[in-house]
Protein backbone atom coordinates (compact mmCIF):
# COMPACT_ATOMS: atom_id res chain seq x y z
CA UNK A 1 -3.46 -79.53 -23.56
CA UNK A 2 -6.95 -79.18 -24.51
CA UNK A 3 -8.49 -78.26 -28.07
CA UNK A 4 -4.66 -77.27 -28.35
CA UNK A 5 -4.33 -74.78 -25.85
CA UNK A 6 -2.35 -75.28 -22.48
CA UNK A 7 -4.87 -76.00 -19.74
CA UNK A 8 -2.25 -76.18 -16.65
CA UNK A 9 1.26 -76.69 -16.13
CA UNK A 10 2.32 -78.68 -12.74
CA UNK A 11 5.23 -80.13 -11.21
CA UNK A 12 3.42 -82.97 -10.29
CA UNK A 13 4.53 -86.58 -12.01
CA UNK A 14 3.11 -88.36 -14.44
CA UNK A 15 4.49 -91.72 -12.94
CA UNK A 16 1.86 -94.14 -12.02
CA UNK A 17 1.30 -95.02 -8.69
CA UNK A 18 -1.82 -96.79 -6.97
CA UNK A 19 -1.67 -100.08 -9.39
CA UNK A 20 -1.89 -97.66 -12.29
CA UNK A 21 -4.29 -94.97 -11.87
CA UNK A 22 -2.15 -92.23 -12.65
CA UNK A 23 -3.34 -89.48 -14.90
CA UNK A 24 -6.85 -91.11 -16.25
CA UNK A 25 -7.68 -88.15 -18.42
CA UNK A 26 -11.17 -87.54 -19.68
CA UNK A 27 -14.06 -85.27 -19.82
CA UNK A 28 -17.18 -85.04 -18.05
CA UNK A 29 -20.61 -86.19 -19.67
CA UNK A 30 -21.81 -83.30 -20.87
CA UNK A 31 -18.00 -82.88 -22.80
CA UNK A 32 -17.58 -79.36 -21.28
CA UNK A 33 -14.98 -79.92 -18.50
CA UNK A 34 -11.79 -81.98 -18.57
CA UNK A 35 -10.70 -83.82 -15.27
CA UNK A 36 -7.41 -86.06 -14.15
CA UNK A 37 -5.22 -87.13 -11.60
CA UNK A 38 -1.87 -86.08 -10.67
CA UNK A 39 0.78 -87.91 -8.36
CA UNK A 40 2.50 -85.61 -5.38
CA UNK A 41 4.84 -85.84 -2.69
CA UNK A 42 4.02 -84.60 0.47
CA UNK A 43 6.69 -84.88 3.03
CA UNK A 44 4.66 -84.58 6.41
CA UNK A 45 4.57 -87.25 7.90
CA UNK A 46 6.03 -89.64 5.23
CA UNK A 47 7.39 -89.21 1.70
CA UNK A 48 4.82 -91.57 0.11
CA UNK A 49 2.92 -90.24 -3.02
CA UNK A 50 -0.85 -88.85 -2.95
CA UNK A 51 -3.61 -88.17 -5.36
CA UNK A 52 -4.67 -84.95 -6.52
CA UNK A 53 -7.96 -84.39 -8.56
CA UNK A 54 -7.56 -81.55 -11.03
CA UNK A 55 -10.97 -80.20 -12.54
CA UNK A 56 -11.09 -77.62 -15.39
CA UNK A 57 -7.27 -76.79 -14.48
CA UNK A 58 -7.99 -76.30 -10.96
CA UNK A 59 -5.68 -78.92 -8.37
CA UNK A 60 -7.65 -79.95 -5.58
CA UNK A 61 -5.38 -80.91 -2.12
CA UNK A 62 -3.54 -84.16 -1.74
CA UNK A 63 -6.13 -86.95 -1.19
CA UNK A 64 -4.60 -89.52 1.17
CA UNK A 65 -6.94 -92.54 -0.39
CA UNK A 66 -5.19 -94.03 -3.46
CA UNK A 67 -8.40 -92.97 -5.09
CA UNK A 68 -9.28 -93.18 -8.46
CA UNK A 69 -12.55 -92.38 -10.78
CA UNK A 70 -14.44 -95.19 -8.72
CA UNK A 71 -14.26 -92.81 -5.38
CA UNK A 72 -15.96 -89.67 -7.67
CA UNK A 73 -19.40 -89.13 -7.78
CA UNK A 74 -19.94 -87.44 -11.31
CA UNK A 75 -23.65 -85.55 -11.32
CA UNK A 76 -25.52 -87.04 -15.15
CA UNK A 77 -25.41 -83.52 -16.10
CA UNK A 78 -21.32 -82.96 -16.35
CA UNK A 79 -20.88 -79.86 -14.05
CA UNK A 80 -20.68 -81.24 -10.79
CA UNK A 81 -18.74 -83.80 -8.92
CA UNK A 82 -18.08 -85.13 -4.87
CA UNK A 83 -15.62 -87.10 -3.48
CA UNK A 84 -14.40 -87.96 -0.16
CA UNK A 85 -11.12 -85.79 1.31
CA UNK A 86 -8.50 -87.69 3.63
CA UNK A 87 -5.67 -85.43 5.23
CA UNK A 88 -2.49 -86.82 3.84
CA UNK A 89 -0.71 -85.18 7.16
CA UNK A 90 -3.82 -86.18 9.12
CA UNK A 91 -4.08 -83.21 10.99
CA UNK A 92 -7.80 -82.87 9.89
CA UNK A 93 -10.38 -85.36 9.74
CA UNK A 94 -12.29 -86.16 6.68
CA UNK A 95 -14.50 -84.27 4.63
CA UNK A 96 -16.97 -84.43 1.67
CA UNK A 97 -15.76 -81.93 -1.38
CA UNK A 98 -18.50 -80.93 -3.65
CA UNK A 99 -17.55 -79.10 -6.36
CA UNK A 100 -14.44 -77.97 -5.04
CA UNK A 101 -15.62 -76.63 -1.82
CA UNK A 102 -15.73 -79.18 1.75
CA UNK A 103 -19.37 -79.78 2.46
CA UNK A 104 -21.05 -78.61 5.88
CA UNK A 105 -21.92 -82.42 6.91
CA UNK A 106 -19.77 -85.23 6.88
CA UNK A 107 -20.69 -88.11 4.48
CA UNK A 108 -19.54 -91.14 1.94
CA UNK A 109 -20.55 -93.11 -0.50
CA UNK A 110 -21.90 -90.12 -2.91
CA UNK A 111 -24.21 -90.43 -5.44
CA UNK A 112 -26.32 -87.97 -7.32
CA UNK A 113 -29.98 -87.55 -8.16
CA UNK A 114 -30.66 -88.18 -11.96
CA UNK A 115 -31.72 -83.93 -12.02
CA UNK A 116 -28.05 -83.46 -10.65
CA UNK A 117 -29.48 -81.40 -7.85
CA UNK A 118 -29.10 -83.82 -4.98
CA UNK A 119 -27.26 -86.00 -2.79
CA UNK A 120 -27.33 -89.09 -1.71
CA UNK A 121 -24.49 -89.99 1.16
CA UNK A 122 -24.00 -91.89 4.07
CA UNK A 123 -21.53 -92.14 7.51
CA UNK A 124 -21.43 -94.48 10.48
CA UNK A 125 -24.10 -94.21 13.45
CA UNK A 126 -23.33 -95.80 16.61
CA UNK A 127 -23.21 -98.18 17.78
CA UNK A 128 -23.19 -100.88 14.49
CA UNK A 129 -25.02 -99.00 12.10
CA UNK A 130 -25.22 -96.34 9.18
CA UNK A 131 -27.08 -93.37 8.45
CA UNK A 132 -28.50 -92.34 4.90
CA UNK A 133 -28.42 -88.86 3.81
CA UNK A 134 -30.52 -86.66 1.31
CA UNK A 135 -28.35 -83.42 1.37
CA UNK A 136 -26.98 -83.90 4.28
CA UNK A 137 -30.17 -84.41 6.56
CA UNK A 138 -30.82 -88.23 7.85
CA UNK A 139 -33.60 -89.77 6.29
CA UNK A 140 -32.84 -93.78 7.26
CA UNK A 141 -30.82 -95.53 9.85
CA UNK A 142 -29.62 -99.44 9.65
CA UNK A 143 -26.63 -101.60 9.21
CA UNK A 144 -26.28 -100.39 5.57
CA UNK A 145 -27.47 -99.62 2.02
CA UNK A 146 -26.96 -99.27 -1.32
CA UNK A 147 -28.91 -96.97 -3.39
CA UNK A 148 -29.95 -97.18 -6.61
CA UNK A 149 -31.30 -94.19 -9.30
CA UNK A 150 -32.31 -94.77 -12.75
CA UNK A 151 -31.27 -92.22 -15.58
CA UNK A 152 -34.78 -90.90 -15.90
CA UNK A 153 -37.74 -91.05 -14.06
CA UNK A 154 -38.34 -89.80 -9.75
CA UNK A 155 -38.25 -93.73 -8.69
CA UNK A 156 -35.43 -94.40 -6.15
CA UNK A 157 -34.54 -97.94 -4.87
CA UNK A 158 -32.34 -98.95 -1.83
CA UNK A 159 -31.87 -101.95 -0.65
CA UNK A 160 -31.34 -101.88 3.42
CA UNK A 161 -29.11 -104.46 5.15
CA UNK A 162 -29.92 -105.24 8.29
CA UNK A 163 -28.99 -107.50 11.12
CA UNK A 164 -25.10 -108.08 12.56
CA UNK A 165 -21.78 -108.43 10.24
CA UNK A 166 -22.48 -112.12 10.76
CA UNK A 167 -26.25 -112.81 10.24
CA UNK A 168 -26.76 -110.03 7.95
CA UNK A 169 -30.46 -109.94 6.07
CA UNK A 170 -32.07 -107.49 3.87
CA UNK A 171 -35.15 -106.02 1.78
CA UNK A 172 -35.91 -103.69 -0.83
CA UNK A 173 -37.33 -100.51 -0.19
CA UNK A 174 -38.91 -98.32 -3.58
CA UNK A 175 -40.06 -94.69 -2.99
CA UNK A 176 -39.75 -95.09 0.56
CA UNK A 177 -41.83 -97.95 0.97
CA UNK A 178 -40.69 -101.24 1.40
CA UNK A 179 -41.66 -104.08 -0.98
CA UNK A 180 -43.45 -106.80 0.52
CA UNK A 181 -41.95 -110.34 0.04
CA UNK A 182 -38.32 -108.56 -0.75
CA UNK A 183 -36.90 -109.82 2.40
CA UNK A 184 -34.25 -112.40 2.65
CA UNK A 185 -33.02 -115.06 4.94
CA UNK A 186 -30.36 -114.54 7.26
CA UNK A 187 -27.46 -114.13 5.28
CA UNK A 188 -29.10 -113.51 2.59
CA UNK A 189 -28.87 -110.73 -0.60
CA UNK A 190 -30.14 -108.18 -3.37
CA UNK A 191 -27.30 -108.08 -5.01
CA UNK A 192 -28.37 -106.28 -8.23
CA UNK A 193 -31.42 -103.62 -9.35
CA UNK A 194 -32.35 -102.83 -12.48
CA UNK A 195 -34.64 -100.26 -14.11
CA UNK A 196 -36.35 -99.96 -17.33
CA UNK A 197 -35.27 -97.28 -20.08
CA UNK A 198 -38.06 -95.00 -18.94
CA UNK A 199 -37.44 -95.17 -15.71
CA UNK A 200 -40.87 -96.56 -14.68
CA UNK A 201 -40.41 -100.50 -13.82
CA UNK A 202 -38.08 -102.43 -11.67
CA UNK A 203 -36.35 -105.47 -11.63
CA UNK A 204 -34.25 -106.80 -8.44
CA UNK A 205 -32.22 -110.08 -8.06
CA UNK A 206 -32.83 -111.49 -4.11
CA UNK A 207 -31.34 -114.96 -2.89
CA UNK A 208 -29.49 -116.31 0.15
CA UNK A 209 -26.56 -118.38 0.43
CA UNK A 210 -29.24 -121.94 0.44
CA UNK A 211 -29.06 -121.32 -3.44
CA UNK A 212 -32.43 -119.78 -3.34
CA UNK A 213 -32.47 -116.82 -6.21
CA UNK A 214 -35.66 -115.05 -7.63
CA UNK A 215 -35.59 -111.91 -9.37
CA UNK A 216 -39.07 -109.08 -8.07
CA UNK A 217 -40.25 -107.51 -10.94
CA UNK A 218 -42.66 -104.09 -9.61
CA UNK A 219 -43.48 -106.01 -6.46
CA UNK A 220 -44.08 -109.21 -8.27
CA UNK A 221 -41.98 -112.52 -7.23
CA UNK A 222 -40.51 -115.18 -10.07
CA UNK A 223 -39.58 -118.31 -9.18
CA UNK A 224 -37.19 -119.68 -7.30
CA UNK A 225 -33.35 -121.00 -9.05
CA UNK A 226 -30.02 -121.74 -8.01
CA UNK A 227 -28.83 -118.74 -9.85
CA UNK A 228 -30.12 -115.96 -11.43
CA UNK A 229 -27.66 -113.81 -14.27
CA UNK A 230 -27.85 -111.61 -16.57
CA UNK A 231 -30.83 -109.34 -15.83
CA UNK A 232 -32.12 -106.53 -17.81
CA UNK A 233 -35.22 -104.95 -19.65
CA UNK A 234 -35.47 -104.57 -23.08
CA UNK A 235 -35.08 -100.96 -24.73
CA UNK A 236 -39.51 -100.20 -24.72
CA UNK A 237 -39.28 -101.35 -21.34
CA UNK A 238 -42.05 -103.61 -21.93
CA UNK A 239 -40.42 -106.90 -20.67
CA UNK A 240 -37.51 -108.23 -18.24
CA UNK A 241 -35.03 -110.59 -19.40
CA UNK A 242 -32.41 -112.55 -17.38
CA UNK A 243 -30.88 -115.92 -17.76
CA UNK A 244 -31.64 -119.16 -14.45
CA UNK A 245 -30.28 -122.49 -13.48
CA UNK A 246 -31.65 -125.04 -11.33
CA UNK A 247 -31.81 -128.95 -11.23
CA UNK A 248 -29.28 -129.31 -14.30
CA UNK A 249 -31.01 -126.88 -16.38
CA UNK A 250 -29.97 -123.54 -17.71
CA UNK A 251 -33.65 -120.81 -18.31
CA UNK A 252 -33.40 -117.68 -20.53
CA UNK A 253 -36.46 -115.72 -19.04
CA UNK A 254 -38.45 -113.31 -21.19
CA UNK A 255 -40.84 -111.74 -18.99
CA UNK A 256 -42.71 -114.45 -17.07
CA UNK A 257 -41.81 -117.06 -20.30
CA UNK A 258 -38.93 -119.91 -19.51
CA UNK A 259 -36.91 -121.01 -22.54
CA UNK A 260 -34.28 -123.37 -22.04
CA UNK A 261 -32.87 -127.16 -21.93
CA UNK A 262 -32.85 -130.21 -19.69
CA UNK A 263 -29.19 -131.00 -21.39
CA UNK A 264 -27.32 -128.87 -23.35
CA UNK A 265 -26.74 -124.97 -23.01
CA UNK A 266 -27.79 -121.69 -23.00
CA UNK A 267 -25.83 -118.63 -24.60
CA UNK A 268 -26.61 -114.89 -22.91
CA UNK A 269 -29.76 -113.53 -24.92
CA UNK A 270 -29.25 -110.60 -27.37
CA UNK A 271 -31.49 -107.63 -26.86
CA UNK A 272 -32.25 -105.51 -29.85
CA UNK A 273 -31.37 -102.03 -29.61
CA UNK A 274 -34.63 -101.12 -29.94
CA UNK A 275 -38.42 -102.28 -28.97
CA UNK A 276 -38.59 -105.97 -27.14
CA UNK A 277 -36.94 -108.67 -29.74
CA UNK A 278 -35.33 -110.83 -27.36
CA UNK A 279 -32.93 -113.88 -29.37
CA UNK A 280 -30.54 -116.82 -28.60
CA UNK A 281 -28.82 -119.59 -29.30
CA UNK A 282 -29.88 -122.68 -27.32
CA UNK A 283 -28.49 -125.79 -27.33
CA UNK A 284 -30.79 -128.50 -26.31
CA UNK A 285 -30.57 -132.43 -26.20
CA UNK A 286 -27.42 -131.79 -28.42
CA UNK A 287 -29.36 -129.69 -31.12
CA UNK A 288 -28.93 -126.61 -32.01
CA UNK A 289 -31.71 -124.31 -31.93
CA UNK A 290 -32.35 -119.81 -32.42
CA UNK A 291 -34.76 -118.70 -29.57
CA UNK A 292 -36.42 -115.17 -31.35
CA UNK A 293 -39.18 -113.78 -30.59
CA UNK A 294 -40.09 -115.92 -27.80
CA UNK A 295 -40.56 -118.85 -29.95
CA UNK A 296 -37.81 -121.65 -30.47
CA UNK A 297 -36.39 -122.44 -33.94
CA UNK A 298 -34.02 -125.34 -34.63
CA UNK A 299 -30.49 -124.37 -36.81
CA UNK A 300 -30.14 -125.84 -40.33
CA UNK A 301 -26.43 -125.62 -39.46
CA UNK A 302 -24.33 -127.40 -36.51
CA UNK A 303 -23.84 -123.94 -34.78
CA UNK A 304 -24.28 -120.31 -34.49
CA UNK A 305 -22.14 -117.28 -34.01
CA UNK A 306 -22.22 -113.28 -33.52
CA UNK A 307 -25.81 -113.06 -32.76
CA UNK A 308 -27.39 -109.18 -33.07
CA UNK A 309 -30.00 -106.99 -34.44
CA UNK A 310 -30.57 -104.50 -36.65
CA UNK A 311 -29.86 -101.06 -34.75
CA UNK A 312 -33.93 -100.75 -34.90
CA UNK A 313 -34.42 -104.07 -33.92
CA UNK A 314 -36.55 -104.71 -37.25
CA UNK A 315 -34.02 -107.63 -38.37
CA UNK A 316 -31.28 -110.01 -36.89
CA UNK A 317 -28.24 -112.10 -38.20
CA UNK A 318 -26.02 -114.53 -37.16
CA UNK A 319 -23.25 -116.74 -39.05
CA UNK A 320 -24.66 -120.22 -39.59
CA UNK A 321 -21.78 -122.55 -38.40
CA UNK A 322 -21.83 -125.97 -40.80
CA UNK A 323 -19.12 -128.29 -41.28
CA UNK A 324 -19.28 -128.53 -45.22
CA UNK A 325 -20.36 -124.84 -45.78
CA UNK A 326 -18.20 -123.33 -43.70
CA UNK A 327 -19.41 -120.09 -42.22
CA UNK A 328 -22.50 -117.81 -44.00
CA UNK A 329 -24.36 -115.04 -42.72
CA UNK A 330 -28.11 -115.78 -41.99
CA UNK A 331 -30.29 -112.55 -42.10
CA UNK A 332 -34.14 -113.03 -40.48
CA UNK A 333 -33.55 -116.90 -40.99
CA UNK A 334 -32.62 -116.78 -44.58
CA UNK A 335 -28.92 -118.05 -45.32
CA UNK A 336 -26.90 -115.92 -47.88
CA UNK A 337 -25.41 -117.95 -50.54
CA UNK A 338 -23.13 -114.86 -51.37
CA UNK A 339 -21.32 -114.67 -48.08
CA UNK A 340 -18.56 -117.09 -46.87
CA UNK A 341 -16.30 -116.49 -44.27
CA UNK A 342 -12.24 -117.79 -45.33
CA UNK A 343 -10.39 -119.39 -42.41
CA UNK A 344 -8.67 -115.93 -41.15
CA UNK A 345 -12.44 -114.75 -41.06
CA UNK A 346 -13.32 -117.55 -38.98
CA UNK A 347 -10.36 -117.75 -36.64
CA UNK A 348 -10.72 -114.10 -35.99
CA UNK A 349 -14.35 -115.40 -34.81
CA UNK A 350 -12.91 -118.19 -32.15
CA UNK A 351 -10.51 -115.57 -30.89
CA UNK A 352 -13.90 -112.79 -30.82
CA UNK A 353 -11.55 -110.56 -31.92
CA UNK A 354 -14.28 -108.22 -33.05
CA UNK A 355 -17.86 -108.25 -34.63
CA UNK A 356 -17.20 -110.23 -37.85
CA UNK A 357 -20.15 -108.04 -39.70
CA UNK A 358 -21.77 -104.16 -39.49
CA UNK A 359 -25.12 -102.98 -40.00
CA UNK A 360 -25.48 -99.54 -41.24
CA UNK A 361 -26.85 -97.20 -38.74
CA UNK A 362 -30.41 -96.69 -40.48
CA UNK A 363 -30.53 -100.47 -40.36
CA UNK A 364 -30.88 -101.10 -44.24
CA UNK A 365 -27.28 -102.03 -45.05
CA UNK A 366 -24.98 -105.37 -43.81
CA UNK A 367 -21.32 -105.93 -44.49
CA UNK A 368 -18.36 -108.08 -43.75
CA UNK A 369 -15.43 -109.10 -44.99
CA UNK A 370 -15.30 -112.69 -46.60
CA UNK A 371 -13.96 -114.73 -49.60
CA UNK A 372 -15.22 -115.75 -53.09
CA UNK A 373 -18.79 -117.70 -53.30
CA UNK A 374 -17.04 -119.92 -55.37
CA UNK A 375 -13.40 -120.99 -54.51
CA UNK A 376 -10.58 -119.96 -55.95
CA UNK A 377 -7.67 -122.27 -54.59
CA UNK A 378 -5.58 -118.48 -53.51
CA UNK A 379 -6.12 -116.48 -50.89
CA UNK A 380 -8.72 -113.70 -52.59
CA UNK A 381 -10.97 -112.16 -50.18
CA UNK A 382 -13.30 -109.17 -51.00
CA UNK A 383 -16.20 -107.89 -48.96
CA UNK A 384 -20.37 -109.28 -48.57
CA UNK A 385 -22.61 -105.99 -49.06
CA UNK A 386 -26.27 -106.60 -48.79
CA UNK A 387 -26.00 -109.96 -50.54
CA UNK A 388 -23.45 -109.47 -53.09
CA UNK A 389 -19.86 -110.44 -52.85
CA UNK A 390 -17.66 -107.21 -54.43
CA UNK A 391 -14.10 -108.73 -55.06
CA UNK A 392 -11.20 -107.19 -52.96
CA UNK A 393 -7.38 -107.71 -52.84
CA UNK A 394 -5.48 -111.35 -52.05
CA UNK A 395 -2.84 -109.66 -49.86
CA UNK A 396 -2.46 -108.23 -46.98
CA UNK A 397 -5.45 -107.94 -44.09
CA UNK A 398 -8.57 -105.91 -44.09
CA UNK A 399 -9.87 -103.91 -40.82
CA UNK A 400 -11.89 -101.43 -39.30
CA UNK A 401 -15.45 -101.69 -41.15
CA UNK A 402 -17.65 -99.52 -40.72
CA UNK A 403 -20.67 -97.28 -42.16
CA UNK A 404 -21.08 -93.46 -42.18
CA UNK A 405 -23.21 -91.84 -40.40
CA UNK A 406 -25.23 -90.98 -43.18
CA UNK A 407 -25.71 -95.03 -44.28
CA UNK A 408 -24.40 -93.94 -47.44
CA UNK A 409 -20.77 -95.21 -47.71
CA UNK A 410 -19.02 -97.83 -46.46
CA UNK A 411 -15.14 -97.57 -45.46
CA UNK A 412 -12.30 -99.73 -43.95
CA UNK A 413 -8.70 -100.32 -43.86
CA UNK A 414 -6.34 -102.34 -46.15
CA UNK A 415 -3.21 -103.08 -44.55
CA UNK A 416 -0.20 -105.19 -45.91
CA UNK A 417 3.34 -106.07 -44.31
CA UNK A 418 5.46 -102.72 -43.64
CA UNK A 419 3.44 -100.72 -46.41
CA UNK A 420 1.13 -97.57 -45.25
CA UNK A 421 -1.74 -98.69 -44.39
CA UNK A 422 -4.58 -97.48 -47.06
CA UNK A 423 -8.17 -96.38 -46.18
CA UNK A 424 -10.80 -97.05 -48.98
CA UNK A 425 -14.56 -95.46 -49.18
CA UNK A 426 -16.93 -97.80 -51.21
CA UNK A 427 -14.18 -99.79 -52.77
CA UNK A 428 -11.84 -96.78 -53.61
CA UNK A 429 -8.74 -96.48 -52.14
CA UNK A 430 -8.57 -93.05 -50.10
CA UNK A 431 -5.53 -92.28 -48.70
CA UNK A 432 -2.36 -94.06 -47.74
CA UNK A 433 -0.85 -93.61 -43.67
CA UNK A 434 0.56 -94.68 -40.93
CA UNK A 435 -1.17 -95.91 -38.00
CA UNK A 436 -0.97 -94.30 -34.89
CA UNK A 437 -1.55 -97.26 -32.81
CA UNK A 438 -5.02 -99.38 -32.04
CA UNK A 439 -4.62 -98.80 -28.70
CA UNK A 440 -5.45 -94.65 -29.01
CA UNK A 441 -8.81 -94.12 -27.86
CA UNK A 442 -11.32 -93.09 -30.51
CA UNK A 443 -8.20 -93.16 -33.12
CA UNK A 444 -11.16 -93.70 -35.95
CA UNK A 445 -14.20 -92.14 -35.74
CA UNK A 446 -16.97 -90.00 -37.17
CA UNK A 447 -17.61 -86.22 -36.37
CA UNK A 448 -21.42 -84.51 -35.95
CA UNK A 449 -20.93 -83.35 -39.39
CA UNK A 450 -20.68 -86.77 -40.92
CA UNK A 451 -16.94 -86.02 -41.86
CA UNK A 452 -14.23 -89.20 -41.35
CA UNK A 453 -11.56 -88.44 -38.51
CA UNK A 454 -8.30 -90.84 -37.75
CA UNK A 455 -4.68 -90.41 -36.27
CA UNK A 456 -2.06 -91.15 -37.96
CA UNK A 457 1.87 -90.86 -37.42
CA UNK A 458 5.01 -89.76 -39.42
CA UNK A 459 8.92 -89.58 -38.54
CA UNK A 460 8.45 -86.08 -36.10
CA UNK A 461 4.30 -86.44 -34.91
CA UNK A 462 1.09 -87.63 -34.83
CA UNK A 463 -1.46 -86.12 -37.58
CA UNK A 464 -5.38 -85.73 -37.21
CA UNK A 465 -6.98 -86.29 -41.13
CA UNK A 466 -9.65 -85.72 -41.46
CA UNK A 467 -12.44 -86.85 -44.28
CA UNK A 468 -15.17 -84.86 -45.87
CA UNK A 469 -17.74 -86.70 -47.67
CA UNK A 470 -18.87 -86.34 -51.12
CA UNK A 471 -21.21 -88.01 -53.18
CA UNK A 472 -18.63 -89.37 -55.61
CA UNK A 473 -18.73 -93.06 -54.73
CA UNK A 474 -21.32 -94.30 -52.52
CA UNK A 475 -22.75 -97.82 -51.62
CA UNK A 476 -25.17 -97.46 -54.10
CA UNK A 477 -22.39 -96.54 -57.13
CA UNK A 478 -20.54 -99.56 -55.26
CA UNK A 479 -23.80 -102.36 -55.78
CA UNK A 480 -24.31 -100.89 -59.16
CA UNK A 481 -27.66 -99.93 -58.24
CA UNK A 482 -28.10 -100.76 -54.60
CA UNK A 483 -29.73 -102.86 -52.56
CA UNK A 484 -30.96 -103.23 -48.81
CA UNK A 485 -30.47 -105.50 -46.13
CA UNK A 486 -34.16 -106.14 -46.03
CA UNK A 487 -34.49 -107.05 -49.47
CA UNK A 488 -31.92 -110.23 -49.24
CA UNK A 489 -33.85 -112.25 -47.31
């Protein structure tokens, strides 16, 4: 059923098969064609079940793979797709299907140009080795290779394997030139590539099994480590980032910068969502310090926790971790005396249940859910909004925080034993339901139009209610005046 409306009707079961890749509904990335797999029988030669692939409605034949989403190539655009075909009563030998239809050219291992025009694939040459293929025509030959396309941009990377299944070696090759000092040692690997958001730099991890790692960033060779992790460019594409460890001591990298400890630790670095703010917590000689901004700043607190930015990137918080304050968010470096985490709060942290704070999505607005300033000696608990602490209820649990699109309101869920659960909007309680169950995908979630969508179940189905927003209540009605995130530092 799509947008209500039967799509097909088959015969074929819904039982899952293929350690539990039955079914896998979903849509396509452009959201205008639905896809899924279907379990059949086919009795020649054996009784055992196949996959079918069924695209807009349409079944495809019986693949005899055990294939799931991981064996479809998917073109960026949405409309077209290419897997490979087995005969399930192997009487034909294997094809490529694009878009429906078998391919003139035999070839695996598809994967699409960023335009969605083109093909990469590739198939066995004899006697040891592998042919690449743009569109069917052979453009490489060696042992292997894996390519590699960024979302944007004409660059193309492929790393070519070489050598004998036991003394295999390899090198990078960019554009169709290969990058000078990319080769490895027998046995050795480049075993990730990585490009920048426009599509214009690259970043490749190389190392052999001697422990000798180095990441080549645009033709340029860092140093050598026992490990290199964690690699990625920040969102302006301005500088790479990836985390090292050699001789005892664990590196975050920011560009060609090291930033690390001789004894202690080194947490993954945060990247802001947007521009090149690059943060962390480090742990050195036993201290706890904040790396931001490619300068190191030691903790008033024992600890740190939930490290992010600001969806621009303009600020960052954490939760300060101190053994006589407890747990308080710290926005740009400046603790706020309003916000205290109570023990659930804080347990729910251990566990990393789920962020433990929001920003708003036009990065002016912070909330989470907390207790008092000042103690009580019960269990009251209300919620932290851009520095003030708004008093909530001492029952029951709160859930599901989260702005509207707009940055204007602020909603989330109060539930409490085997009551309805009841959804407020800026401290007004909304409507009472039932859940329909966490574990529905995108059970709560906003629309284009701003409006407030959720399932929720009674006694014969489930209901979609949906939430139109009005400017009633608001955060700013909620503050008494309002405030921004900025401003409480």
């Amino acid at each position: 059923m799509v947008e209500g409306k039967e799509l097909v009707r088959s015969s074929g079961s819904h039982v899952t098969l293929f350690d539990g890749n039955s079914c896998q509904l979903s849509f396509t990335a452009n959201n205008k064609h639905v896809y899924f797999f279907s379990d059949v029988t086919v009795t020649n030669p054996s009784t055992w079940g196949f996959k079918r692939f069924v695209f807009d409605g349409k079944p495809e034949p019986p693949n005899d793979s055990g294939w799931d989403t991981r064996e479809l190539a998917f073109s960026p655009d949405g409309d077209h797709y290419a897997y490979v075909w087995n005969d399930p009563k192997r009487q034909r030998p294997w094809m490529l299907i694009v878009d429906g239809k078998p391919a003139p050219y035999q070839g695996g291992a598809p994967q699409w140009t960023n335009d969605s025009k083109h093909l990469y694939t590739q198939k066995s040459a004899a006697p040891n080795g592998t042919e690449l293929l743009f569109d069917g025509k052979p453009i490489a030959k060696a042992f292997g290779f894996k390519v590699y396309i960024p979302p944007v941009g004409d660059m193309v990377a492929v790393v070519v394997s070489g050598g004998t299944n036991f003394h295999p070696f390899s090198f990078l090759v960019i554009n169709g030139k290969k990058v000078p000092g990319s080769d490895t040692v027998e046995r050795g690997l480049i075993d990730k590539v990585e490009f920048s958001p426009d599509g214009k730099h690259y970043a490749a991890i190389c190392g052999d099994t001697s422990n000798h790692h180095y990441v080549i960033t645009d033709g340029k060779r860092g140093q050598e480590y026992v490990s290199v992790d964690k690699l990625a460019f920040t969102p302006d594409s301005s500088t790479v980032v990836y985390t090292t460890y050699i001789n005892s001591k664990n590196f975050i990298v920011v560009g060609d910068q090291e930033f690390g400890s001789s004894i202690g630790s080194v947490n993954p670095p945060v990247i802001a969502p947007a521009g090149n703010r690059v943060a962390a917590f480090v742990r050195m000689n036993g201290n706890p310090s904040l790396l931001i901004d490619r300068k190191m700043t030691p903790l008033n607190a024992s600890g740190g926790d939930d490290l992010s930015f600001t969806p621009d990137g303009a600020h960052y918080a954490y939760f300060a971790v101190d053994a006589s304050l407890g747990h308080r968010l710290v926005i740009d470096g400046a603790a706020q005396p309003q916000s205290v985490l109570t023990k659930v709060d804080t347990m729910d942290l251990q566990n990393a249940m789920a962020l433990k704070y929001v920003f708003s999505p036009d990065s002016k607005h912070i909330a989470h859910f907390g207790g008092p300033p000042t103690p009580t000696g019960g269990y009251d608990r209300g919620i932290f909004l851009d520095g003030k602490y708004i008093p909530g209820s001492s029952q029951g649990t709160n859930h599901a925080l989260s702005f509207s699109p707009d940055s204007k309101h602020v909603f989330w869920i109060h539930s409490y034993g085997n009551q309805p659960d009841r959804v407020f909007i800026d401290g007004k309680p909304l409507v009472d339901f039932y859940s329909a169950g966490n574990n529905v995908p995108h059970w709560w979630d906003f629309g284009p139009d701003g409006a407030l969508s959720f399932l929720a179940q009674d006694d014969n189905s489930l209901k979609r209610i949906s939430i139109a927003l009005s400017d009633t209540t608001s955060i700013a009605t909620m503050l008494g005046g309002g405030s921004a995130v900025a401003a409480n530092h």
